[in-house]
Every structure is written in structure tokens, then in C-alpha cells.
Protein backbone atom coordinates (compact mmCIF):
# COMPACT_ATOMS: atom_id res chain seq x y z
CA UNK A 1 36.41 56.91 103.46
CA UNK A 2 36.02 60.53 101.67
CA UNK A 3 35.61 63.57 103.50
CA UNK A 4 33.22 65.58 101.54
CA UNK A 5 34.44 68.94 99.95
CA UNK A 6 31.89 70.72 101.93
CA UNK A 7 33.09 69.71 105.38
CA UNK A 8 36.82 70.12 104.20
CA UNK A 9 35.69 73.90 103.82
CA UNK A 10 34.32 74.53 106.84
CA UNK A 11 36.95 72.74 108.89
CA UNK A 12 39.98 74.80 107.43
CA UNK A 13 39.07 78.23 108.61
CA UNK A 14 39.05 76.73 112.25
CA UNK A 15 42.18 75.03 111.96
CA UNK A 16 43.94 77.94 110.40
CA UNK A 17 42.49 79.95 113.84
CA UNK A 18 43.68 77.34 115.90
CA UNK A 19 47.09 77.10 114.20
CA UNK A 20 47.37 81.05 114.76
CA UNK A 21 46.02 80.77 118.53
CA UNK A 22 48.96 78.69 119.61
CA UNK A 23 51.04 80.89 118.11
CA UNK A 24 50.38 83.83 119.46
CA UNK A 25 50.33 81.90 123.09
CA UNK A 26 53.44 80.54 122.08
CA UNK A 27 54.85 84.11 121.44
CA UNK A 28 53.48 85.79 124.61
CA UNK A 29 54.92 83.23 126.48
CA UNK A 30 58.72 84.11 124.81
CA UNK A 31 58.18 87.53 123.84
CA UNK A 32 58.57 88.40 127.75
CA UNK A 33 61.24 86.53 128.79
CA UNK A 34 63.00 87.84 125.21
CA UNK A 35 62.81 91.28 126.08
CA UNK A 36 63.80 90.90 129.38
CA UNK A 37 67.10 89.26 128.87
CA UNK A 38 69.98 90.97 128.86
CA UNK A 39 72.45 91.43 125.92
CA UNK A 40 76.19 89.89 126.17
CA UNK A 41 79.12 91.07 124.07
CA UNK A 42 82.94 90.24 125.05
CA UNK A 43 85.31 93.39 125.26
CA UNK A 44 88.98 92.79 123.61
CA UNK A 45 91.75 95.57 124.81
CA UNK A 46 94.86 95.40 122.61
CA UNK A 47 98.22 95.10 124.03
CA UNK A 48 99.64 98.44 126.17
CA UNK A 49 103.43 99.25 126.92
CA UNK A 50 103.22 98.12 130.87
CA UNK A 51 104.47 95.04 130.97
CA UNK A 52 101.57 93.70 132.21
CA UNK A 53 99.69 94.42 130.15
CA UNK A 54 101.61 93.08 127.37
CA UNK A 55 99.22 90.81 127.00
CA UNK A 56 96.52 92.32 126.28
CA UNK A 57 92.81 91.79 128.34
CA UNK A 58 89.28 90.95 128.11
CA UNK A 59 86.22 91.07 129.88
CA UNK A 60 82.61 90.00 129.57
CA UNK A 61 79.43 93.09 129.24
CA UNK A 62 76.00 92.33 130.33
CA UNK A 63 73.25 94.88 129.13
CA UNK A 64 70.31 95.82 130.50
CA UNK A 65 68.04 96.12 127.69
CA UNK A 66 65.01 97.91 129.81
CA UNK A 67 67.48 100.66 131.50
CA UNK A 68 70.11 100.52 128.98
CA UNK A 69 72.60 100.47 131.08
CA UNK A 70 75.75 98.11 130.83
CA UNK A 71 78.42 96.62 133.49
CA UNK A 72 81.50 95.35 132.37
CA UNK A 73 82.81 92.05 134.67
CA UNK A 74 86.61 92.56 134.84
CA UNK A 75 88.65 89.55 135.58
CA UNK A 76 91.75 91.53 135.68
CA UNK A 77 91.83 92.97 138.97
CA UNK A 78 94.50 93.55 141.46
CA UNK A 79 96.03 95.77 144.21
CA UNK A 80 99.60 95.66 144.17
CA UNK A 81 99.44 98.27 147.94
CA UNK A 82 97.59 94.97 149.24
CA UNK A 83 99.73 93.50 152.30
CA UNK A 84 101.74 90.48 150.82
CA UNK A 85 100.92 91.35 146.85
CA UNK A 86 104.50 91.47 145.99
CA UNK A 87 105.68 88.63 148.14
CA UNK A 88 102.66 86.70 147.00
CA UNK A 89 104.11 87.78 142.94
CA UNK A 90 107.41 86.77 143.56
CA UNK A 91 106.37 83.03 145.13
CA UNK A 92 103.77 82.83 142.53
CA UNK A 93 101.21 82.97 144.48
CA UNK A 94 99.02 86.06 143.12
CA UNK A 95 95.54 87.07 144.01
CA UNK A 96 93.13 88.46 141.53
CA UNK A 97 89.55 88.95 141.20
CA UNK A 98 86.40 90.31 139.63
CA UNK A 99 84.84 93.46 139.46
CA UNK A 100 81.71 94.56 137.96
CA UNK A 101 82.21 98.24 136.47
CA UNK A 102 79.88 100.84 134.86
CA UNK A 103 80.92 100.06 131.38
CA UNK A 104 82.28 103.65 130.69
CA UNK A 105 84.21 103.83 133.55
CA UNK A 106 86.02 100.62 132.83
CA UNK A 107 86.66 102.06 128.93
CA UNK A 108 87.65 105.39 130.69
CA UNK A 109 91.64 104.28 130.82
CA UNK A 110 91.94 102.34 127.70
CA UNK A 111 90.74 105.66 125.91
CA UNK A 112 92.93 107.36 127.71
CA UNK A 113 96.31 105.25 127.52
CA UNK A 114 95.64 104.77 123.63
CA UNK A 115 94.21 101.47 123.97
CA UNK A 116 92.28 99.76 120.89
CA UNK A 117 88.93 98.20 122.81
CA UNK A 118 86.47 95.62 120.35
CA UNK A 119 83.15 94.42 121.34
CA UNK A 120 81.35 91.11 120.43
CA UNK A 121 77.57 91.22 120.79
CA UNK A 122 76.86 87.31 121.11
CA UNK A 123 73.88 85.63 119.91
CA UNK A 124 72.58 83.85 123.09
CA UNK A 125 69.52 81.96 123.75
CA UNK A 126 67.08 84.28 126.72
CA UNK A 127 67.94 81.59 129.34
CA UNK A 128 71.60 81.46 128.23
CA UNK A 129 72.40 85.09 128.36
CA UNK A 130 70.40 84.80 131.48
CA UNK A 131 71.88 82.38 133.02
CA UNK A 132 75.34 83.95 132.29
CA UNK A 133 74.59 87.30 133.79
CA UNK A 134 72.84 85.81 137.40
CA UNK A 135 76.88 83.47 137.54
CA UNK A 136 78.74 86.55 136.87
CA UNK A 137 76.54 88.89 139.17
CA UNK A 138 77.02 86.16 141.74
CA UNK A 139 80.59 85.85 141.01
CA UNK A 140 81.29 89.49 141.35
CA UNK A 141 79.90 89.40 144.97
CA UNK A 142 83.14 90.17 147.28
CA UNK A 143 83.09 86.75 149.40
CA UNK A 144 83.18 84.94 145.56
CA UNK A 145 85.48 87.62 143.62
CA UNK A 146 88.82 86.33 144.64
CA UNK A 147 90.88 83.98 142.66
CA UNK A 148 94.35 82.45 142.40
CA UNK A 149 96.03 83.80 139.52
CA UNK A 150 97.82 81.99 137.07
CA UNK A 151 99.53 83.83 134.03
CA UNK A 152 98.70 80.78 131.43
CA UNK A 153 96.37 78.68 132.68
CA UNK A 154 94.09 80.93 134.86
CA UNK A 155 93.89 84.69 133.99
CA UNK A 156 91.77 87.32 132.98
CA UNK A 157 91.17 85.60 129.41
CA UNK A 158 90.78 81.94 130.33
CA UNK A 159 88.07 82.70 132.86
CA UNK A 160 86.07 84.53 130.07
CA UNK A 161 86.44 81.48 128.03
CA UNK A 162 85.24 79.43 130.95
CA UNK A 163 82.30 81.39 131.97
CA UNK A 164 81.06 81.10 128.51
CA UNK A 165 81.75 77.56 127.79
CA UNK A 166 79.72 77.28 130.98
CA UNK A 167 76.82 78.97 129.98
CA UNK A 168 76.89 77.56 126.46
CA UNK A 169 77.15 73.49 128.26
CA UNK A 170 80.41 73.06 126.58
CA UNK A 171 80.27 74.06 123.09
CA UNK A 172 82.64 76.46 122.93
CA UNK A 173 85.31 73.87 124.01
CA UNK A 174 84.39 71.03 121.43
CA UNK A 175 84.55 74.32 118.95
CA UNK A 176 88.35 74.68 120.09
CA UNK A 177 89.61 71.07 120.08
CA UNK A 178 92.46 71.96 116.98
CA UNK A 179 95.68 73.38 117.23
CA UNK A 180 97.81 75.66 115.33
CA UNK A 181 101.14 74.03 117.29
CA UNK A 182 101.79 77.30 119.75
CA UNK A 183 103.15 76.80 122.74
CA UNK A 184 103.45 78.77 126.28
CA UNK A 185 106.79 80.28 124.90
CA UNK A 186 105.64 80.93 121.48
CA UNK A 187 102.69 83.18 122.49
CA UNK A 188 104.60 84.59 125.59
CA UNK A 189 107.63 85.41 124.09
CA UNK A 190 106.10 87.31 121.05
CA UNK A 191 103.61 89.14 123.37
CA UNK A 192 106.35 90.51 125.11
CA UNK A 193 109.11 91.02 122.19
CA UNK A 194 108.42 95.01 121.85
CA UNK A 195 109.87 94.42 125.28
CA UNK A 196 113.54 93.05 125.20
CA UNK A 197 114.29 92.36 129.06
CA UNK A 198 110.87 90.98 129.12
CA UNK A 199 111.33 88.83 126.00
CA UNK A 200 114.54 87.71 127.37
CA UNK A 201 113.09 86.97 130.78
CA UNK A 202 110.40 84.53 129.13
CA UNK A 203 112.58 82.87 127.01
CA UNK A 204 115.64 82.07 129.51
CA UNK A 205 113.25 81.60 132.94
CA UNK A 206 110.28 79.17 130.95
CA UNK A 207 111.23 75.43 131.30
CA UNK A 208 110.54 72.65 129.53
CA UNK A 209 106.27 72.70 130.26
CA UNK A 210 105.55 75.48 128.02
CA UNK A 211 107.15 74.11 125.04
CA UNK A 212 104.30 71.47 124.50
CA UNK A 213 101.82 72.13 121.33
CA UNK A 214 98.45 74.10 122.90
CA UNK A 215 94.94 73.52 121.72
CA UNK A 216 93.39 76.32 120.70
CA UNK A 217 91.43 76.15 123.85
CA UNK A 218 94.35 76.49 125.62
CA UNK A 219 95.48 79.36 123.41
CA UNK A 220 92.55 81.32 124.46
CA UNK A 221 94.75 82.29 127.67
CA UNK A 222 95.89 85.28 125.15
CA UNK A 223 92.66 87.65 125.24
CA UNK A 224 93.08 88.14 121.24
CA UNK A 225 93.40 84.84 120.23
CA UNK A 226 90.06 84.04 122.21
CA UNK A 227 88.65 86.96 120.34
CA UNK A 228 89.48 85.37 117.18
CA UNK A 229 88.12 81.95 118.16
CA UNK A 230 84.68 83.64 119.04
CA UNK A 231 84.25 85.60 115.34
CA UNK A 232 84.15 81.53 113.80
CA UNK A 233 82.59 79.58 116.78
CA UNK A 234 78.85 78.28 115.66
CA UNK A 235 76.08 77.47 118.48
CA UNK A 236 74.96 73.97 118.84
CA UNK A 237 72.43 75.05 116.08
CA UNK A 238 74.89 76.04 113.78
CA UNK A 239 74.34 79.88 113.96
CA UNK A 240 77.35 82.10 114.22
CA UNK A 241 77.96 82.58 118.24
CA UNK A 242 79.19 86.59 117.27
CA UNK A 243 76.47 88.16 115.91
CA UNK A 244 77.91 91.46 115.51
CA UNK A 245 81.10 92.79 115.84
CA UNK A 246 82.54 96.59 116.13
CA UNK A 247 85.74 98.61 117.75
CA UNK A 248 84.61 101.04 119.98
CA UNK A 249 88.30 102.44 121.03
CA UNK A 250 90.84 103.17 118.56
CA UNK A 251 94.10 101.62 119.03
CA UNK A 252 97.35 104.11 119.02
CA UNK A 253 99.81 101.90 119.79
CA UNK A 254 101.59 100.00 118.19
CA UNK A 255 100.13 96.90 116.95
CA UNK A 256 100.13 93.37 118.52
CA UNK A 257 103.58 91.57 117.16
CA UNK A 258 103.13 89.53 114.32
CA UNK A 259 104.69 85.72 114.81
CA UNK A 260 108.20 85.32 113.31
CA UNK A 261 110.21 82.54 112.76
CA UNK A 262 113.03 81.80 115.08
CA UNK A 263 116.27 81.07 113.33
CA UNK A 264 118.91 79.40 115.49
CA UNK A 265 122.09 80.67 112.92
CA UNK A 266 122.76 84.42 114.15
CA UNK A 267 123.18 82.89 117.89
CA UNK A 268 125.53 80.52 116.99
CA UNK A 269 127.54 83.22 114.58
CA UNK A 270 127.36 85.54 117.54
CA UNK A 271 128.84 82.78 120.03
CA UNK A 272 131.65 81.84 117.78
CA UNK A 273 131.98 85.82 117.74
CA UNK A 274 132.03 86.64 120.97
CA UNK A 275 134.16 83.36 121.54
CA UNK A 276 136.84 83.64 119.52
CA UNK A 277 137.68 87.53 120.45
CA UNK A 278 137.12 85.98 124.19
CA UNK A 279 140.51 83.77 123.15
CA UNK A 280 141.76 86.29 121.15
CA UNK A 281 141.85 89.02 124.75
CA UNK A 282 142.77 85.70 127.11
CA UNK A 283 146.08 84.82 125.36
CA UNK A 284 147.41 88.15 124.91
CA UNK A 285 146.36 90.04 127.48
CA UNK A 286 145.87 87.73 130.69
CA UNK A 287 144.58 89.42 133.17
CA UNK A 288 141.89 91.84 130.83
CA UNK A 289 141.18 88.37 129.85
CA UNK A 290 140.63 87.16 133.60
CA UNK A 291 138.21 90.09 133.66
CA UNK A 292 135.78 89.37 131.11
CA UNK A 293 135.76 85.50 131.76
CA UNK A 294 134.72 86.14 135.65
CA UNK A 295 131.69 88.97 134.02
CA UNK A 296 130.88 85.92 132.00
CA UNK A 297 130.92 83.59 134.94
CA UNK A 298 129.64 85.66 137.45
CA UNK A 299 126.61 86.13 134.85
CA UNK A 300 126.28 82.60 134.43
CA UNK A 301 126.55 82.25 138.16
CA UNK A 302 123.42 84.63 138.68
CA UNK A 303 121.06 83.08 135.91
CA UNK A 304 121.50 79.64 137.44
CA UNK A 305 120.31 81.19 140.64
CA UNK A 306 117.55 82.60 139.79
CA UNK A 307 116.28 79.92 137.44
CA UNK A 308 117.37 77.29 140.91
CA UNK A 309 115.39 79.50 142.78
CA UNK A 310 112.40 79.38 140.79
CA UNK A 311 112.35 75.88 140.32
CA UNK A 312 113.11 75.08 144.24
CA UNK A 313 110.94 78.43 146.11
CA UNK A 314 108.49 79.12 144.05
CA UNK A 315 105.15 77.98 142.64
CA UNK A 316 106.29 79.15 139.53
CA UNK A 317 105.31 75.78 137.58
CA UNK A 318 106.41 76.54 134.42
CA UNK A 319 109.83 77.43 135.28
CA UNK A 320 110.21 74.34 137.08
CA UNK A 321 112.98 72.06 135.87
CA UNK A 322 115.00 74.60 133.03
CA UNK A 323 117.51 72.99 130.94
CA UNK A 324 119.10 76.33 130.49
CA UNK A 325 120.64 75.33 133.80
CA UNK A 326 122.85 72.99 131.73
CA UNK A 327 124.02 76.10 129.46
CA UNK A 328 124.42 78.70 132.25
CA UNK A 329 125.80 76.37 134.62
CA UNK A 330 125.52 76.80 138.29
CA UNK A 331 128.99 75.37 138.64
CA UNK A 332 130.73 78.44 137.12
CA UNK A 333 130.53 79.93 140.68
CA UNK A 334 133.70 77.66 141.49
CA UNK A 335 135.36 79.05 138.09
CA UNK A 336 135.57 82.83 140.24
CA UNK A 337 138.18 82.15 142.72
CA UNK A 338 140.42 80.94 139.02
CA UNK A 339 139.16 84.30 137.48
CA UNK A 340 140.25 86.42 140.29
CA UNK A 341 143.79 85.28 140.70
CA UNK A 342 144.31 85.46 136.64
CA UNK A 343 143.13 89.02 136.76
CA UNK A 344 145.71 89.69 139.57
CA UNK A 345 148.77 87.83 137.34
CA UNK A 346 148.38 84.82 139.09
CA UNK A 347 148.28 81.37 137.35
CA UNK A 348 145.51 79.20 139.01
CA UNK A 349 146.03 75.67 139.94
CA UNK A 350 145.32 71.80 138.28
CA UNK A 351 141.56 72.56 139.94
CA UNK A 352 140.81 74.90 137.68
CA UNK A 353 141.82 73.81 134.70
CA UNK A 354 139.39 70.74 135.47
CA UNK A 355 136.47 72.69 136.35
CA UNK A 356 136.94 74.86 132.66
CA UNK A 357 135.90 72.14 131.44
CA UNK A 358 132.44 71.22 133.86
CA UNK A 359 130.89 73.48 132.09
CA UNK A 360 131.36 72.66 128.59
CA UNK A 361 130.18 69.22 129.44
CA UNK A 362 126.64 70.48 130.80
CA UNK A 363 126.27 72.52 127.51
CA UNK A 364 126.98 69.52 125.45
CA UNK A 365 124.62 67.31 127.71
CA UNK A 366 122.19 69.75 126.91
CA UNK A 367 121.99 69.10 123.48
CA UNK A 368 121.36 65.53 123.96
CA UNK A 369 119.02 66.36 126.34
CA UNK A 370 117.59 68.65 123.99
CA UNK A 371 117.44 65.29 121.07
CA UNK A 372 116.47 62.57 123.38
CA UNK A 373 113.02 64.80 124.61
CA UNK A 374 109.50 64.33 122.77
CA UNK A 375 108.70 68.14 123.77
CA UNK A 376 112.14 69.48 123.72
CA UNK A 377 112.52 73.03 125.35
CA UNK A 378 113.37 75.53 123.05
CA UNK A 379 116.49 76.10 124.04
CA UNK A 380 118.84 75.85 121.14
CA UNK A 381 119.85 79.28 120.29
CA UNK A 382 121.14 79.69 123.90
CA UNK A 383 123.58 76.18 123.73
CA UNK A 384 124.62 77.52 120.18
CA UNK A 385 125.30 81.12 121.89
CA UNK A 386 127.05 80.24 125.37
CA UNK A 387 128.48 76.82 124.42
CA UNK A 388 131.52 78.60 122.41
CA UNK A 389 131.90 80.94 125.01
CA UNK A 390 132.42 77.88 127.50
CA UNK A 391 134.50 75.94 124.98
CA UNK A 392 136.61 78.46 124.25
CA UNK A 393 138.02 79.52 127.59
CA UNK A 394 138.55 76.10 128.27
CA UNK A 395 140.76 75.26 125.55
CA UNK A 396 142.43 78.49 126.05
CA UNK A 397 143.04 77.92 130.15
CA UNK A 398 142.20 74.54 130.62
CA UNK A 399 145.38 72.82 128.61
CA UNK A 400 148.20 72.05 130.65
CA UNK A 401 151.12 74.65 130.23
């Protein structure tokens, strides 16, 4: 039945009151609990020249928006004068923590080291941001600070990343599901390149684990890469999670390496190199020969070690189980006594002339090592560099006379 015009008229101006009632209640109730919140932006530092911090580092700012002050939760922290740090480091078993640090103060050594520092102002729901800053306050609290450290999978950068995914119920890790097909040694040994004992380090004591393809979640271990995630991660609604972005620290350093290629031809030129003038020395000059075959043994000798000792006494994980143990053989400790007597003029026995060729059979196992895995470790360049070396001396010593 028809509602008649003149009731439709004075109905309306009561409805449109009533429509503008329950919003204003709606807004007093949120207006409150808006302005209360706190703000949340991520900090980014850019790589230094300490080797530790190679890697750059990250940390997570809560605001005060009533006193305007802000504290910066650092994930980062550790005191190498504690008792046992450096044992602790060398096992693998490293404690960090958090701290929560007037904002300025923690900026205070980036600006002066040179240190580019970015901020990320997030776009966060009241109760989110919230939520966030009660877990970190909480977190920060001495008895809760402490955690065990772990270079890739828990650091400075991944807890971050978790503490966020938290607070956002998981969004930020369904955001992060692709992958660009980095790996451990990929991110590690570019990080550290400006670095050469430290890029050499990664790349001869990482085994075969951090050679699989990473997510881009698990990327996010490197504090820039997480930063980059963030600038084109969307909210569950489908608004941008970075809502604005600025650096606050210039960066005078030199910039974060660039990823490069790796080309496996100028190791294997270099290890026919340094193998052939390795023959060259050995047949005409014996015992200068005998010198520079135990350097290269004794060399070997010590790698193996080290990479056996990380594998068997440490909690080094990622180290575990190197298949650069087949190319820098352990066995080329026996090989010494044979090097010694040729430097003294002496011409070893059958036993060595066997054992030259141990050695080049681990190299060449290797390889087929190398073929037969689904994740191979990266480990090409060093069979194409050392395995000349190996074959060489054999062939050169290890032919009866």
C-alpha cells in the first residue's frame, strides 16, 4: 500500500538525524582509541664495512603520538665482553636480544659511521599497531629479551618479519609465498663480496643446505630485501601496508653489491694455469717443486679441517656435510711426509705415488656428486680450480719411473 507524500516528508528529516546520530557515536567510539594508538614504521640501515654488519639491519619504531616520543626495538643486540660470547660464536651457539632505544640514540652511530637509515611508516589498523607495540614492549622486558641467534634463519631481520606477520594474522607471509630462486649462498656471498676473505669464507665453509631456492619469505633474513617486500605488500583490504616512505640518514658508503652472475670459465683457466706451471717447476726443479706441492697440500690439509670441524663440533647447520671436502681433500695430510722428502732430494716410495692419486679421485667424485644432486652445492668453480692442481702433480709424481 502507498505511503502518502506527506508522511514520506516528515519521516526523512528524522531518519537523516538518526543516520547522523550513529555516526557520530560510531566516531566517538573510534576517534579515541585512533588517537591513542601509536604509529609503526620499520627502520632499514644499509650495509657498513664491519663484517658484521655486512649485512645490513633493521628494527621496528613505535611512536607515541600524545608525547611524541619514539623507541626503536633493536633485534640486533650483543655483548661480545659477555663470559662465553666467543666460545658460544665459534660452536654456533650465539646469544642475542632486544633492546628498546630512544630512537635518536639508536640513529646516533649510523649517522656517525656513514650509515644510510630508511623509515617505513605502516598503515596499521588502532588494535594492530596496538597490539604490536604491548608484544614488543613485553618482549623487550630483560627475562623475555634473549634469543638464540641464527645468521639465516633467526636474526635481527627475520624477527621483524615475524613480529609483523604476527600482528598482521599472517598476511605478510601469504604476501611472500614467490621466489626469485636466491639461495643462502647467493645472498650471503654477495653481501659480503666488498669483503674478499669474507666472500671466500662463505663460499668454501656453506654446504650443500644453503644452495636450495628461498621464498621470498625466507629472503627477508637480508634486512633490505624485507624492506623491499614491505614497499609492495597490500593489507587484507587491499591497501598498501607502507604508507609512507622516507631516508632519514644519508648513506656514504658504498652501496649494497649489485647481484652478478657467476661464471665457472676463469676458475678453470686459472687451474689449468696454476697447474701446468705446477708441472712445469716439479720436473725441472724437484725439490722447489716439493715445496709448492706440500703449501698446496698443507692448504688443502687445513680447509678440510676446518670445514670437518664444522660439520662434526659445531651447530653450524649450514656447513654441515660440504662437498668441498671432496676437492680439498682431507687425505692430502698423508701426501706431506712424500712432499718433505722430495724437497730434501729424496724420491718417495710406491705409497705415495698411490695416494697422488686419492685425491684426484675425490675431485672427480665430486662432480658426479655435484650431477646426481636435485639442489647441487655450488661448488663448481672450486673442482674446475683445484682439480688440475690435483691432476697434475699426480701425473707428474705418481707414474712409475
Amino acid at each position: 500500500m502507498a505511503e502518502p507524500a506527506a508522511a514520506r516528508r516528515v519521516r526523512a528529516p528524522w531518519l537523516r538525524r538518526g543516520l547522523l546520530l550513529a555516526l557520530a557515536l560510531l566516531l566517538a567510539a573510534w576517534l579515541p582509541a585512533a588517537l591513542a594508538a601509536p604509529r609503526i614504521a620499520v627502520l632499514t640501515m644499509q650495509p657498513g664495512e664491519i663484517f658484521f654488519e655486512r649485512f645490513g639491519h633493521n628494527a621496528i619504531v613505535v611512536a607515541d603520538p600524545a608525547s611524541g616520543e619514539a623507541t626503536s626495538y633493536n633485534f640486533g643486540y650483543f655483548d661480545p665482553s659477555e663470559d662465553g660470547f666467543i666460545a658460544g660464536f665459534i660452536r654456533g651457539d650465539m646469544q642475542y636480544q632486544l633492546v628498546a632505544l630512544p630512537l635518536e640514540q639508536d640513529l646516533a652511530y649510523y649517522r656517525e659511521v656513514g650509515r644510510g637509515v630508511d623509515i617505513q611508516w605502516l598503515d596499521l589498523a588502532p588494535d594492530v599497531a596496538s597490539g604490536l607495540a604491548a608484544q614488543l614492549a613485553w618482549n623487550a622486558r630483560p627475562e623475555n629479551a634473549r634469543y638464540g641467534y641464527d645468521y639465516f634463519l633467526d636474526n635481527c631481520s627475520t624477527r621483524v618479519r615475524d613480529a609483523l606477520d604476527t600482528a598482521l594474522g599472517g598476511t605478510l607471509r601469504s604476501r611472500m609465498a614467490g621466489s626469485r630462486g636466491s639461495t643462502y649462498r647467493s645472498e650471503a656471498t654477495r653481501l659480503a663480496r666488498p669483503a674478499p676473505w669474507m666472500w671466500l669464507g662463505f663460499d668454501l665453509g656453506l654446504g650443500p643446505a644453503s644452495d636450495r631456492p628461498l621464498s621470498l619469505w625466507d629472503e627477508a633474513f637480508v634486512p633490505m630485501r624485507l624492506q623491499s617486500e614491505l614497499r609492495r605488500t597490500k593489507t587484507a583490504d587491499g591497501r598498501p601496508l607502507v604508507l609512507h616512505e622516507e631516508r632519514i640518514l644519508p648513506h656514504l658508503l658504498p652501496a649494497e653489491p649489485a647481484e652478478q652472475p657467476r661464471r665457472s670459465w676463469p676458475w678453470l683457466l686459472a687451474g689449468l694455469a696454476v697447474a701446468a706451471g705446477l708441472a712445469w717447476v716439479a720436473r725441472r726443479r724437484p725439490r722447489l717443486g716439493g715445496g709448492l706441492a706440500l703449501s698446496f697440500w698443507l692448504l688443502c690439509t687445513l680447509l678440510a679441517g676446518l670445514m670437518l670441524f664444522i660439520w662434526l663440533g659445531t651447530e653450524h647447520r649450514f656447513g654441515w656435510a660440504n662437498r668441498n671436502l671432496l676437492v680439498f681433500s682431507p687425505l692430502c695430510a698423508l701426501l706431506l711426509p712424500g712432499a718433505i722428502q722430495l724437497i730434501r732430494g729424496r724420491v718417495p716410495g710406491r705409497w705415495f705415488r698411490l695416494l697422488l692419486w686419492v685425491p684426484v679421485a675425490t675431485g672427480v667424485a665430486a662432480g658426479f656428486v655435484h650431477g646426481l644432486s636435485r639442489f647441487p652445492q655450488q661448488d663448481v668453480h672450486w673442482i674446475l680450480l683445484v682439480l688440475p692442481v690435483h691432476l697434475a702433480l699426480a701425473w707428474t709424481w705418481g707414474r712409475r719411473r
